[in-house]
PDB file of N, CA and C in Angstrom:
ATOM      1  N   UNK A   1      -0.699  11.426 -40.102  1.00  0.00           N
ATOM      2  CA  UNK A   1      -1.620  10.466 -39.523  1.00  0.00           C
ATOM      3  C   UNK A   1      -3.012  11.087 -39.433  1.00  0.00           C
ATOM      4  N   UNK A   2      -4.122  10.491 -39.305  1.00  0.00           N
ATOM      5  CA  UNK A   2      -5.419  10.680 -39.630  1.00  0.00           C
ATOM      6  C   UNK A   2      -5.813  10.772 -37.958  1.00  0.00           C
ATOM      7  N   UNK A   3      -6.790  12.027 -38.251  1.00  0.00           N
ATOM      8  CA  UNK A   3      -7.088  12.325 -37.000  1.00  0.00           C
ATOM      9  C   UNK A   3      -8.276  11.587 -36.381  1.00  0.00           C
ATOM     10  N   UNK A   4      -7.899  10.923 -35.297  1.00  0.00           N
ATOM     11  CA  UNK A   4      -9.189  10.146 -34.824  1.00  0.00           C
ATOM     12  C   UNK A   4     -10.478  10.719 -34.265  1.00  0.00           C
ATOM     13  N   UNK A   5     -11.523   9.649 -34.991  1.00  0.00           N
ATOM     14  CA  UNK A   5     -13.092  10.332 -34.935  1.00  0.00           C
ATOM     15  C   UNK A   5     -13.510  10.317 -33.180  1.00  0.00           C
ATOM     16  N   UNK A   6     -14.219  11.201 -33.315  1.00  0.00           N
ATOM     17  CA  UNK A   6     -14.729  10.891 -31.716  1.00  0.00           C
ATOM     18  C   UNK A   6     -15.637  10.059 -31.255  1.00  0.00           C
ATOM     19  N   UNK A   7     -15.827   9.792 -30.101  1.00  0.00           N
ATOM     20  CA  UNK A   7     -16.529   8.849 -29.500  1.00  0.00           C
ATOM     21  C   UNK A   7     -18.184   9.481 -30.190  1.00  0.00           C
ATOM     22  N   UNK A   8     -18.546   8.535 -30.578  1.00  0.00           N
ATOM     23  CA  UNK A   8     -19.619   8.995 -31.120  1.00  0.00           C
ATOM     24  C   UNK A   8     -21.149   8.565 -29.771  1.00  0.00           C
ATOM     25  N   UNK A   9     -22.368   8.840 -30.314  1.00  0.00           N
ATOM     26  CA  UNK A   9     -23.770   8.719 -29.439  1.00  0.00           C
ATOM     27  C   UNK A   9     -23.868   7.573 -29.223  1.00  0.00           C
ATOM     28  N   UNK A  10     -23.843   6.403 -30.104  1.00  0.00           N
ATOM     29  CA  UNK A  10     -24.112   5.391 -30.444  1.00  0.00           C
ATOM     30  C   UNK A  10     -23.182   4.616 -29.650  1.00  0.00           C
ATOM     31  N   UNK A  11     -21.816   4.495 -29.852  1.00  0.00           N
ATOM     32  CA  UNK A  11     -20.735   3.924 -28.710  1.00  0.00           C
ATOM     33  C   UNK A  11     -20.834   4.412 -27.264  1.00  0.00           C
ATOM     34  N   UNK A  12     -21.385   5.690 -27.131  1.00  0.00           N
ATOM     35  CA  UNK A  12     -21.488   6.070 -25.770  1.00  0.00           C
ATOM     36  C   UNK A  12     -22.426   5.658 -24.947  1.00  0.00           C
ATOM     37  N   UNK A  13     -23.616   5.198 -26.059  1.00  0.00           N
ATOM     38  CA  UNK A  13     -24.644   4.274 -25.380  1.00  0.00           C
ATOM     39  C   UNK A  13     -24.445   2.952 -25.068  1.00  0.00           C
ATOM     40  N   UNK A  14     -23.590   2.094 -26.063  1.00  0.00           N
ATOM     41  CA  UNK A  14     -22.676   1.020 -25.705  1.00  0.00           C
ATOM     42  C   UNK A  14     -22.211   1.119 -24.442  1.00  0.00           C
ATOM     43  N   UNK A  15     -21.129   1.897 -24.005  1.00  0.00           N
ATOM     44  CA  UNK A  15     -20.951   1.564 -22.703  1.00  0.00           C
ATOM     45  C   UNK A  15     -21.538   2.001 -21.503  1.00  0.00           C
ATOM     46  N   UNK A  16     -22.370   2.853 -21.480  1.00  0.00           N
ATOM     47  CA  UNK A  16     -23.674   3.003 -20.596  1.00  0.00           C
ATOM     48  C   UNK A  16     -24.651   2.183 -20.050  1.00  0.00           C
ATOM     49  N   UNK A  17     -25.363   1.690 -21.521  1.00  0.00           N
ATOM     50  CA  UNK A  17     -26.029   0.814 -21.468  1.00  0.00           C
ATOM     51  C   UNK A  17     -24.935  -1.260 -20.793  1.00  0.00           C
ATOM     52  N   UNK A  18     -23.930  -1.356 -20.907  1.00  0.00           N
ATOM     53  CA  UNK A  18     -23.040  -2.424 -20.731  1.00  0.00           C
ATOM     54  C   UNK A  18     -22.837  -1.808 -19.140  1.00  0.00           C
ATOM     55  N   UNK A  19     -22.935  -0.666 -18.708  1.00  0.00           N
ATOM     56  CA  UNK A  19     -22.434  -0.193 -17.325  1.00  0.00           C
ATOM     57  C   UNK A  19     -23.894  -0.865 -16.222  1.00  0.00           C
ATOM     58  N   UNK A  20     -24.731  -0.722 -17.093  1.00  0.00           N
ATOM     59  CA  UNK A  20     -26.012  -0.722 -16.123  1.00  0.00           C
ATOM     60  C   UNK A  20     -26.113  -2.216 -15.808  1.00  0.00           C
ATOM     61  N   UNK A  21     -26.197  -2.536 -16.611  1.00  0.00           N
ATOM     62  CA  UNK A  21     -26.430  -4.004 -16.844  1.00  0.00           C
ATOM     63  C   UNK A  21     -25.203  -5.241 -15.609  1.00  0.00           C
ATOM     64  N   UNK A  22     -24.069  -3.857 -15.752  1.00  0.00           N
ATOM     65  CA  UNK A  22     -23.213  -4.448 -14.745  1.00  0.00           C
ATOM     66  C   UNK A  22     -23.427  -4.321 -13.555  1.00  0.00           C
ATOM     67  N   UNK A  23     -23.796  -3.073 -12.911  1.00  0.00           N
ATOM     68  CA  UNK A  23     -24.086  -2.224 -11.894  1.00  0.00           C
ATOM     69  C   UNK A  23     -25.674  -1.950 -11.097  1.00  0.00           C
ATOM     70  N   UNK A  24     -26.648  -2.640 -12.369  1.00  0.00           N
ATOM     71  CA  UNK A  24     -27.940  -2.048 -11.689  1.00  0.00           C
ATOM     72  C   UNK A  24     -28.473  -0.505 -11.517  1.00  0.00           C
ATOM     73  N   UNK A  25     -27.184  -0.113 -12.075  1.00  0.00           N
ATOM     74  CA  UNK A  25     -28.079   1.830 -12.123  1.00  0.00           C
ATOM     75  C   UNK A  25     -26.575   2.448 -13.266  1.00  0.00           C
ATOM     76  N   UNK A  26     -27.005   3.608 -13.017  1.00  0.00           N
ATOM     77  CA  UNK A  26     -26.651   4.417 -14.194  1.00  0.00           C
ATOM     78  C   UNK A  26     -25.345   4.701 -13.317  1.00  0.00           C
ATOM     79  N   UNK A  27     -24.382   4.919 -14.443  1.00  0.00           N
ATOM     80  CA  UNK A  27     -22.665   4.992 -14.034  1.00  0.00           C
ATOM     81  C   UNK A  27     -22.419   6.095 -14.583  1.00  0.00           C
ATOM     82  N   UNK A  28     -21.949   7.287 -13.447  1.00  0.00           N
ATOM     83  CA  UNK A  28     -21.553   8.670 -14.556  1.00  0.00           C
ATOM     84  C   UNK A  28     -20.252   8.406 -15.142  1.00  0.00           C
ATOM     85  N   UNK A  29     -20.068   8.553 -16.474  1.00  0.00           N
ATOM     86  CA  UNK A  29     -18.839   8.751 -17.324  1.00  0.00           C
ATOM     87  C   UNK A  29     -18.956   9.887 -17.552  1.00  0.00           C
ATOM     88  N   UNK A  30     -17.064  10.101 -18.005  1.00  0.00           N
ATOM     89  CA  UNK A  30     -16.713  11.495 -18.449  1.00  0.00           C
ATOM     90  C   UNK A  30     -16.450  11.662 -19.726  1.00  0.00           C
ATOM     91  N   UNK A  31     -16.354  11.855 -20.757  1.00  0.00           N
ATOM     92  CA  UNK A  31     -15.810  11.712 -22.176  1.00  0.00           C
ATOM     93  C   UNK A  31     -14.439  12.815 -21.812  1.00  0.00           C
ATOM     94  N   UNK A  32     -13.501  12.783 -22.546  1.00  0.00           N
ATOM     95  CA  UNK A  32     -12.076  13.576 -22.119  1.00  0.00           C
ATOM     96  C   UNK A  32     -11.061  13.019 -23.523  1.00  0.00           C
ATOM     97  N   UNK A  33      -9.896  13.537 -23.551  1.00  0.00           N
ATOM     98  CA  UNK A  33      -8.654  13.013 -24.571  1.00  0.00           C
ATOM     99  C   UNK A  33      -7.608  12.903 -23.609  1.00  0.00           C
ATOM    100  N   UNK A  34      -7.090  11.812 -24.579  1.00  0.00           N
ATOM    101  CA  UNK A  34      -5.827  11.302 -23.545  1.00  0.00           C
ATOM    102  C   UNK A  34      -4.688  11.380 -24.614  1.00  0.00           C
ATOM    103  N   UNK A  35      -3.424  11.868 -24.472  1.00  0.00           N
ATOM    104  CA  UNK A  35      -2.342  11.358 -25.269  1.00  0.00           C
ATOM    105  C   UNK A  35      -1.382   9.904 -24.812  1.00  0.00           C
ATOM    106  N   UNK A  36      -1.509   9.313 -25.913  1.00  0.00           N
ATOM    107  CA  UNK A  36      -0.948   7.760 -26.132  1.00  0.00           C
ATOM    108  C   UNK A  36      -0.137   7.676 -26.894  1.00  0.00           C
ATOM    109  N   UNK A  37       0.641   6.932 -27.066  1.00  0.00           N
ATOM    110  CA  UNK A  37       1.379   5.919 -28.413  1.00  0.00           C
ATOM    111  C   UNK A  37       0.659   5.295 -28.781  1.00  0.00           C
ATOM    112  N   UNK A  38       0.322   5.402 -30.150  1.00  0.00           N
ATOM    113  CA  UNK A  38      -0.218   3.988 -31.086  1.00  0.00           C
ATOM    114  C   UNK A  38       0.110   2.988 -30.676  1.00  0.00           C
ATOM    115  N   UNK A  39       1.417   2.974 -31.083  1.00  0.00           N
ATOM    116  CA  UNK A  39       2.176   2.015 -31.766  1.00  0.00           C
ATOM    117  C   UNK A  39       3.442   2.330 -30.992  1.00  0.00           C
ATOM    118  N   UNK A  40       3.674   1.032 -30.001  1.00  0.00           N
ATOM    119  CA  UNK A  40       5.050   1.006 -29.426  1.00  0.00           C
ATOM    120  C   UNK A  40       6.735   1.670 -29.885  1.00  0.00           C
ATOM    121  N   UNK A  41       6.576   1.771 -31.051  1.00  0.00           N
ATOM    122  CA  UNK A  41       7.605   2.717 -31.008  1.00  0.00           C
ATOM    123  C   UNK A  41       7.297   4.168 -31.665  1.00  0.00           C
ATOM    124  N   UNK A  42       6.680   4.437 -31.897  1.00  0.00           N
ATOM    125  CA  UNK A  42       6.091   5.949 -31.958  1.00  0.00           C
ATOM    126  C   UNK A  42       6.848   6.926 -31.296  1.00  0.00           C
ATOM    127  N   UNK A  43       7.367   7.756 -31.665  1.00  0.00           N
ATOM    128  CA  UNK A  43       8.267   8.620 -30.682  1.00  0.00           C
ATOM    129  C   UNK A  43       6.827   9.759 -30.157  1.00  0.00           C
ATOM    130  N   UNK A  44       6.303   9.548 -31.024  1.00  0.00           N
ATOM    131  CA  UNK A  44       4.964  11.057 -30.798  1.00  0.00           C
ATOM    132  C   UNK A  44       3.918  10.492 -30.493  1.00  0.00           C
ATOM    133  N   UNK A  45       3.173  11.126 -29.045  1.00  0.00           N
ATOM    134  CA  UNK A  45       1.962  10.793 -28.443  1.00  0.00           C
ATOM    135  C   UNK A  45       0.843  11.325 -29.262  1.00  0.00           C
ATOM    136  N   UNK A  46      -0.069  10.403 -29.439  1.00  0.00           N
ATOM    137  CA  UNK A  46      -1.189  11.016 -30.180  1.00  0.00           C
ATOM    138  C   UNK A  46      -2.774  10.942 -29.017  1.00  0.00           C
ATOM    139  N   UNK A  47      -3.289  12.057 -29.730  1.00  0.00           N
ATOM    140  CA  UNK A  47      -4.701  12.380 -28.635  1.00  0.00           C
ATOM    141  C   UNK A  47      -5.551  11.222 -29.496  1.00  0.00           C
ATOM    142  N   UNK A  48      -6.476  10.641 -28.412  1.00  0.00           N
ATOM    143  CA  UNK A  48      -7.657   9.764 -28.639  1.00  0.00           C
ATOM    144  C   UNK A  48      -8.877  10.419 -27.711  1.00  0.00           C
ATOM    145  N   UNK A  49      -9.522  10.558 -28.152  1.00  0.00           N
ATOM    146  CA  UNK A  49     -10.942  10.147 -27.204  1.00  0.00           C
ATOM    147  C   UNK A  49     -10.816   8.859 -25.918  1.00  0.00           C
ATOM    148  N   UNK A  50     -11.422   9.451 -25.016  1.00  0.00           N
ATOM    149  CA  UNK A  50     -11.301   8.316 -23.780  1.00  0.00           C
ATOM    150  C   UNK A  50     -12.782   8.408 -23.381  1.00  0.00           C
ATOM    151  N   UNK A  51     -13.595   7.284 -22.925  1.00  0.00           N
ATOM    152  CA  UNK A  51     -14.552   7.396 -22.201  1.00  0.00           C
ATOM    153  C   UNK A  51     -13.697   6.881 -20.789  1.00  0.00           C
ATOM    154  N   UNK A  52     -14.226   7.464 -19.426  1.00  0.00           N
ATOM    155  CA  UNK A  52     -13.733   7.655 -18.038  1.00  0.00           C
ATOM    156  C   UNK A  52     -14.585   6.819 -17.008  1.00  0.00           C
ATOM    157  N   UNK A  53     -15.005   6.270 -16.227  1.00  0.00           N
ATOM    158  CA  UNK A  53     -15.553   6.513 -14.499  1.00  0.00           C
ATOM    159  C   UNK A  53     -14.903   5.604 -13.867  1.00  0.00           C
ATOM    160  N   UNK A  54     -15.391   5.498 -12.803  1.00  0.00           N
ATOM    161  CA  UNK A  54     -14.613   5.703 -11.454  1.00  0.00           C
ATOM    162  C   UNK A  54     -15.642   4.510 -10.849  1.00  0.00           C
ATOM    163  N   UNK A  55     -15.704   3.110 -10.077  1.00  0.00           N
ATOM    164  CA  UNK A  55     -16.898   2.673  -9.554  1.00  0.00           C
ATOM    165  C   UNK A  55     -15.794   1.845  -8.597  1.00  0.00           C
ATOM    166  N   UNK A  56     -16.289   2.060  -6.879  1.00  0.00           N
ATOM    167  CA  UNK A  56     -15.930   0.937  -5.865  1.00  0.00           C
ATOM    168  C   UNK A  56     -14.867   1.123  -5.922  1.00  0.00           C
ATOM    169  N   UNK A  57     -14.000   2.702  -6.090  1.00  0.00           N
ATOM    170  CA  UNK A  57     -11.974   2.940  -5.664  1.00  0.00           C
ATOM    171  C   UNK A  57     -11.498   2.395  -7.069  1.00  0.00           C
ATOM    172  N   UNK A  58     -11.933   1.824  -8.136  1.00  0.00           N
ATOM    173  CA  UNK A  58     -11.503   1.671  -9.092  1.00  0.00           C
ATOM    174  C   UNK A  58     -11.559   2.197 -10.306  1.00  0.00           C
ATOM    175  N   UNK A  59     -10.890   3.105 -11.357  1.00  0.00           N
ATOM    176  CA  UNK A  59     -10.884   3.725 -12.429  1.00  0.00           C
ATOM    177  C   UNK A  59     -10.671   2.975 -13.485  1.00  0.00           C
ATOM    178  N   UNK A  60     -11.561   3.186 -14.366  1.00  0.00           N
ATOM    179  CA  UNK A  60     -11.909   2.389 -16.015  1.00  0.00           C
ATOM    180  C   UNK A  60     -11.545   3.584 -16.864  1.00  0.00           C
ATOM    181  N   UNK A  61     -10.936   3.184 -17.969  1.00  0.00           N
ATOM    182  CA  UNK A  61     -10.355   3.863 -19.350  1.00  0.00           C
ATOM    183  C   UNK A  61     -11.313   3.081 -20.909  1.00  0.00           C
ATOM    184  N   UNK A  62     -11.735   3.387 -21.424  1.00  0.00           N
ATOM    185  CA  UNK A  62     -11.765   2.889 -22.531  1.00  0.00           C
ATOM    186  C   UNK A  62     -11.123   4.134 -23.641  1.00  0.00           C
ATOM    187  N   UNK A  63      -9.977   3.608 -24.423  1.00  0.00           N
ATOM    188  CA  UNK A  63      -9.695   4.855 -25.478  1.00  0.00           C
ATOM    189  C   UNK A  63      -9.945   3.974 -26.775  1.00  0.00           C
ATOM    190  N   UNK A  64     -10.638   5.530 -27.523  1.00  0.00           N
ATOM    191  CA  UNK A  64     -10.799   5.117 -28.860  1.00  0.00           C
ATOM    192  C   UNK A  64      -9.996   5.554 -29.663  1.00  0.00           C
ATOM    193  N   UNK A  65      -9.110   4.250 -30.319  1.00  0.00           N
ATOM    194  CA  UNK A  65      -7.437   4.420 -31.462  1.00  0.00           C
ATOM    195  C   UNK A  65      -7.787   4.653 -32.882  1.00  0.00           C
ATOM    196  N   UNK A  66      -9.052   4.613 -33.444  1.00  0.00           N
ATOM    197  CA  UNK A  66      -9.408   5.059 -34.556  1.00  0.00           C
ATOM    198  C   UNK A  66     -10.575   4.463 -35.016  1.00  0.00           C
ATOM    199  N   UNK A  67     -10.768   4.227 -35.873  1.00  0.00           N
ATOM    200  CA  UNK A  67     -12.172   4.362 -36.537  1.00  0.00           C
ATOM    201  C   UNK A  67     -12.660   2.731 -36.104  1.00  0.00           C
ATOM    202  N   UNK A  68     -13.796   2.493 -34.801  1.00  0.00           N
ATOM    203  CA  UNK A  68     -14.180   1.236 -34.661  1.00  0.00           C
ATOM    204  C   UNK A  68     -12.379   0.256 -34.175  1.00  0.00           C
ATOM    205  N   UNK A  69     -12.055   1.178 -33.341  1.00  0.00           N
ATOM    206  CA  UNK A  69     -10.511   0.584 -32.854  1.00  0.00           C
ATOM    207  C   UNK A  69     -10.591   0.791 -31.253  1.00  0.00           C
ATOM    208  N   UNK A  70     -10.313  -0.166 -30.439  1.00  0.00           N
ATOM    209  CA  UNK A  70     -10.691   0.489 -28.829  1.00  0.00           C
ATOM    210  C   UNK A  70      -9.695  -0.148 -27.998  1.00  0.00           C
ATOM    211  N   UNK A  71      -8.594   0.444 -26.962  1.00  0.00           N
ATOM    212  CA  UNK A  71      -7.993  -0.069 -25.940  1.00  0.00           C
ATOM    213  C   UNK A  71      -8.861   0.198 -24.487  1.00  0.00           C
ATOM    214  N   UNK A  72      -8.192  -1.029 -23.222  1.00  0.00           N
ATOM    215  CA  UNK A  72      -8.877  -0.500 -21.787  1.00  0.00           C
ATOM    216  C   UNK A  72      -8.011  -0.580 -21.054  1.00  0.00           C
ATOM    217  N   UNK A  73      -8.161  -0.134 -20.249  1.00  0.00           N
ATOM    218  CA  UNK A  73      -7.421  -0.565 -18.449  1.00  0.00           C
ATOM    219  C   UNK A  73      -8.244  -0.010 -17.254  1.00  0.00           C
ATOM    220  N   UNK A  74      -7.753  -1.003 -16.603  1.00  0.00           N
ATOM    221  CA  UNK A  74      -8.328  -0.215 -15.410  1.00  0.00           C
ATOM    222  C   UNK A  74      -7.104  -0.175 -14.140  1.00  0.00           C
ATOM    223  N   UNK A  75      -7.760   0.806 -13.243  1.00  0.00           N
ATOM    224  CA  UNK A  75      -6.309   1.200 -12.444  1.00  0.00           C
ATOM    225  C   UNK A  75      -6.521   1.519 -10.782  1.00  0.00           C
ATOM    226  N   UNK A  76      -6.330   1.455  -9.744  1.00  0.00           N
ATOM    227  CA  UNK A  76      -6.385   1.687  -8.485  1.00  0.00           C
ATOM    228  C   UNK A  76      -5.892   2.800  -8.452  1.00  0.00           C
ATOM    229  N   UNK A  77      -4.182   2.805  -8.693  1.00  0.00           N
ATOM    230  CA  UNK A  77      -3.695   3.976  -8.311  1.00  0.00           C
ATOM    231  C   UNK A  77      -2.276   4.069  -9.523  1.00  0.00           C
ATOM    232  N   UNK A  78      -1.696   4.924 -10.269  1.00  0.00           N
ATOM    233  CA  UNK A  78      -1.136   4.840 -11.177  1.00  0.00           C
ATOM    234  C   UNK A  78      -0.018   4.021 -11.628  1.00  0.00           C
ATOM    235  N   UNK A  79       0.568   3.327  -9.802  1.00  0.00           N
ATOM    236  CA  UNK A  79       1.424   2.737 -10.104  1.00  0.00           C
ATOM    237  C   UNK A  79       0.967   0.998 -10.781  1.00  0.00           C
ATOM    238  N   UNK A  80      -0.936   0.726 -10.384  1.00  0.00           N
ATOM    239  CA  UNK A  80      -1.017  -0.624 -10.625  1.00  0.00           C
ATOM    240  C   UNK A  80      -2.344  -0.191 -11.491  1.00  0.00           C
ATOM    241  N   UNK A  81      -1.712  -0.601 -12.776  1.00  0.00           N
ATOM    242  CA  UNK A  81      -2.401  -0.313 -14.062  1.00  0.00           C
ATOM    243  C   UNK A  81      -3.015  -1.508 -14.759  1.00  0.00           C
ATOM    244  N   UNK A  82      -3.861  -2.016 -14.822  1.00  0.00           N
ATOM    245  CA  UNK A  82      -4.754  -3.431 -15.322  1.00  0.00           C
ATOM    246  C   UNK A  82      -4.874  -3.708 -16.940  1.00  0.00           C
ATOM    247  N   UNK A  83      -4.622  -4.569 -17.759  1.00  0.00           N
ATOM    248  CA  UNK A  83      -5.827  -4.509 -18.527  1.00  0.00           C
ATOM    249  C   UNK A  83      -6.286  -5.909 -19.299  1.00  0.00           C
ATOM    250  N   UNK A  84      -6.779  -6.323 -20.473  1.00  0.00           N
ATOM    251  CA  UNK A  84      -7.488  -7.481 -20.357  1.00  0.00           C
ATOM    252  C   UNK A  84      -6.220  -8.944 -21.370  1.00  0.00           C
ATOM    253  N   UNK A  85      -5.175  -8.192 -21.743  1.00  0.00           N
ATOM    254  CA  UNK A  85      -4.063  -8.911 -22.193  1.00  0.00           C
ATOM    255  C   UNK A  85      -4.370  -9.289 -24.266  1.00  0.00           C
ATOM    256  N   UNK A  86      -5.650  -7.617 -24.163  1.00  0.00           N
ATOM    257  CA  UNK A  86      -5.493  -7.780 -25.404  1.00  0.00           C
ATOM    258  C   UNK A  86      -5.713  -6.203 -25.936  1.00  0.00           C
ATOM    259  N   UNK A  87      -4.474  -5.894 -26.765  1.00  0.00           N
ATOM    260  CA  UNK A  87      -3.832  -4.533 -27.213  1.00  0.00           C
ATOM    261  C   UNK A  87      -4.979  -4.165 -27.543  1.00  0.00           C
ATOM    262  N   UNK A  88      -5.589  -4.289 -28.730  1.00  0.00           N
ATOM    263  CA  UNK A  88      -6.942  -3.317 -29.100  1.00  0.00           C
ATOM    264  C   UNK A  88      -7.888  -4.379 -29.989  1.00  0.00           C
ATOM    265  N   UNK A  89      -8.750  -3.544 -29.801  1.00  0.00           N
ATOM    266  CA  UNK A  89     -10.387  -4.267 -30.066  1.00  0.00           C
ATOM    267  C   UNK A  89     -11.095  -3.776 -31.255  1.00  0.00           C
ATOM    268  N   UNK A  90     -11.460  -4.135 -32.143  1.00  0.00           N
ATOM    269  CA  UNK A  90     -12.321  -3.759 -33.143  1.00  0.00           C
ATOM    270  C   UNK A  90     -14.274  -3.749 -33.073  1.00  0.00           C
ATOM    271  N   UNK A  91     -14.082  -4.023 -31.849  1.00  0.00           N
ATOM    272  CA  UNK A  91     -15.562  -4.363 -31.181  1.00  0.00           C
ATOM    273  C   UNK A  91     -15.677  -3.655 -29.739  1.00  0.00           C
ATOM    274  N   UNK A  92     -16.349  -2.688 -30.024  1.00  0.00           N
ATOM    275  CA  UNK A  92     -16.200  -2.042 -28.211  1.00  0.00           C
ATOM    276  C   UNK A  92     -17.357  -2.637 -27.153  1.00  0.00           C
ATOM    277  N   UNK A  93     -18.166  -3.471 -27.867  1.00  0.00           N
ATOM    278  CA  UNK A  93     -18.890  -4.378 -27.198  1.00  0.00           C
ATOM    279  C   UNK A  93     -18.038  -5.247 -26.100  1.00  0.00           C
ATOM    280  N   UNK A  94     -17.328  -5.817 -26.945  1.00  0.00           N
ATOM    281  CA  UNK A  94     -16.124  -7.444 -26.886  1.00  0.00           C
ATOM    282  C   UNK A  94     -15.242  -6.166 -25.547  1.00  0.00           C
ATOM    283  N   UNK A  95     -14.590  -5.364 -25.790  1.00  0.00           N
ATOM    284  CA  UNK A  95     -13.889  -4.617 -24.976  1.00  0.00           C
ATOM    285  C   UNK A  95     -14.440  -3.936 -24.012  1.00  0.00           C
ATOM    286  N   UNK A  96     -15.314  -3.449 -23.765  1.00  0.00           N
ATOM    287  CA  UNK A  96     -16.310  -3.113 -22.285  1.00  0.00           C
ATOM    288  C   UNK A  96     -16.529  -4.637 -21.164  1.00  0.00           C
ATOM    289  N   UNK A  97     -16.675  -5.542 -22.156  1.00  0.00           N
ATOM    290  CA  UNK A  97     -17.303  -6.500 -21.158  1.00  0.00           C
ATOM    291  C   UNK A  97     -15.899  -7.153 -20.846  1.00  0.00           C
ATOM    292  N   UNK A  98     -14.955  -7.383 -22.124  1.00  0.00           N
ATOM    293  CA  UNK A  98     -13.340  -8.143 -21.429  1.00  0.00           C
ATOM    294  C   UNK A  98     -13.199  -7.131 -20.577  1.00  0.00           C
ATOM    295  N   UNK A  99     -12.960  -6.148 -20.124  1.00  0.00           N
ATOM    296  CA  UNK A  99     -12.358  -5.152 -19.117  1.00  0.00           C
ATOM    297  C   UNK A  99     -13.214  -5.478 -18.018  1.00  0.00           C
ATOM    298  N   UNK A 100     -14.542  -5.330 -17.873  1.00  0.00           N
ATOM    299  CA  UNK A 100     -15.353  -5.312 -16.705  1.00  0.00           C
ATOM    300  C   UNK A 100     -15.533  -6.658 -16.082  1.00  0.00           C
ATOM    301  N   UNK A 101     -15.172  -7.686 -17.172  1.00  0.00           N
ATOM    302  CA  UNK A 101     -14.309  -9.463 -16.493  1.00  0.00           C
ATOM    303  C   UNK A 101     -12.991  -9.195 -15.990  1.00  0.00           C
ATOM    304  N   UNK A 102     -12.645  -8.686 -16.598  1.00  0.00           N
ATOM    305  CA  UNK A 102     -10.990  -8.652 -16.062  1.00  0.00           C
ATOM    306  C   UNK A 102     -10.730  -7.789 -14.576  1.00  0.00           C
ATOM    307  N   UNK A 103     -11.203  -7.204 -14.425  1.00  0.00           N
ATOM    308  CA  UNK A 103     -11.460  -6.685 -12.862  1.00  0.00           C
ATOM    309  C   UNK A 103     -12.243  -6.918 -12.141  1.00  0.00           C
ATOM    310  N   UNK A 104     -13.233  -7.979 -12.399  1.00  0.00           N
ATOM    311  CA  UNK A 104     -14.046  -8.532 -11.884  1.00  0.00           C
ATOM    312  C   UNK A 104     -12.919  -9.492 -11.185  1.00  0.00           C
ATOM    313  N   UNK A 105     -12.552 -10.265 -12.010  1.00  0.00           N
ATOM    314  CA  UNK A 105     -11.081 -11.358 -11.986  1.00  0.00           C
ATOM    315  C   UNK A 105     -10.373 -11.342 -10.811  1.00  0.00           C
ATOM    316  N   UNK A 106     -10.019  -9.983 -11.224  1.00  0.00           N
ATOM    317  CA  UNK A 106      -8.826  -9.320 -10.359  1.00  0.00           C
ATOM    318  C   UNK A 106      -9.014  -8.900  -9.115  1.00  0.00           C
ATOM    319  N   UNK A 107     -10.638  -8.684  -8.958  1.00  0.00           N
ATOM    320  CA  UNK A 107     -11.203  -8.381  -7.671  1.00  0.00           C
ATOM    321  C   UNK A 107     -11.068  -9.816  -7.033  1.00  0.00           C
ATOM    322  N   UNK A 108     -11.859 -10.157  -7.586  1.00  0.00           N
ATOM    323  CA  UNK A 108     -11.914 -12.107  -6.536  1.00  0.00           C
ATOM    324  C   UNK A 108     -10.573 -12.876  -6.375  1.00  0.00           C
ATOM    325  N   UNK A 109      -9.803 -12.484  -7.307  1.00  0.00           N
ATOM    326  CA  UNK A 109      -8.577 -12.863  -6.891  1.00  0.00           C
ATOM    327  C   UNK A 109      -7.674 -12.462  -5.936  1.00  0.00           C
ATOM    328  N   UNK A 110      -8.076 -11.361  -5.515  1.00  0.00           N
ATOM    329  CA  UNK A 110      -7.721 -10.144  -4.620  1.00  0.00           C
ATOM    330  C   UNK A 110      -8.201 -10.863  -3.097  1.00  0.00           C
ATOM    331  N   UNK A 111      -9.315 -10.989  -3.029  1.00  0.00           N
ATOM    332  CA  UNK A 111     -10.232 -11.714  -1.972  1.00  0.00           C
ATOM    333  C   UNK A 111     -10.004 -13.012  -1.748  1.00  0.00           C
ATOM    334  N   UNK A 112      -9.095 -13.656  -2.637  1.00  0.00           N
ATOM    335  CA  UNK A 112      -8.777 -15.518  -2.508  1.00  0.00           C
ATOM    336  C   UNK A 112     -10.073 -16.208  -3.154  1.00  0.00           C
ATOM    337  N   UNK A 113     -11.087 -15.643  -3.698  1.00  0.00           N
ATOM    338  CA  UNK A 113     -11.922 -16.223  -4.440  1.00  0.00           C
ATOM    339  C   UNK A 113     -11.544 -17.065  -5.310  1.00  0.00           C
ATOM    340  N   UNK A 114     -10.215 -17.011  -6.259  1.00  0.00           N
ATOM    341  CA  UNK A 114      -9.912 -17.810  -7.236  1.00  0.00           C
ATOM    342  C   UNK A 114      -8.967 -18.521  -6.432  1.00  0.00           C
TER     343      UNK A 114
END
């Protein structure tokens, strides 16, 4: 299997720049690797690139699965793991902002908003 490229300058400004815009100020991320399964039956975890932070008790994941390929979740605490009810993204635009709706969602729904 082909080793996946890293999060490059250009995507990292993607979700920076998509963080601010959410937040009103600058969001520290971590860049890090995570081991995953591709592919549901995969017996072997493979390393991806992850962009990381942390905002309001809640933790965001974006991992990158290969070339212009992106999964998310987001998580409270490990046992309640979120994500937007779509496996992976070919647009990390489309996938920053479904994730940061989807816990948006999940927040107001939380509150009886919905």
């Amino acid at each position: 299997m082909a080793e996946i490229p890293d999060i490059t300058e250009s995507e990292h400004w993607v979700i920076e720049t998509t963080l601010v815009e959410r937040y009103g100020r600058k969001v520290e991320t971590q860049v890090a690797d995570a081991e995953i399964r591709l592919m549901p039956s995969d017996r072997e975890l493979s390393s991806c690139p992850v962009v990381y932070w942390n905002e309001d008790g809640c933790n965001f994941i974006i991992f990158k699965t290969g070339s212009r390929k992106y999964r998310c979740q987001f998580f409270y605490r490990g046992y309640q793991q979120y994500g937007t009810g779509v496996h992976e993204y070919d647009d990390l635009t489309e996938c920053i902002v479904s994730l940061l709706q989807a816990q948006a969602d999940y927040e107001a729904k939380e509150r009886g908003d919905l």
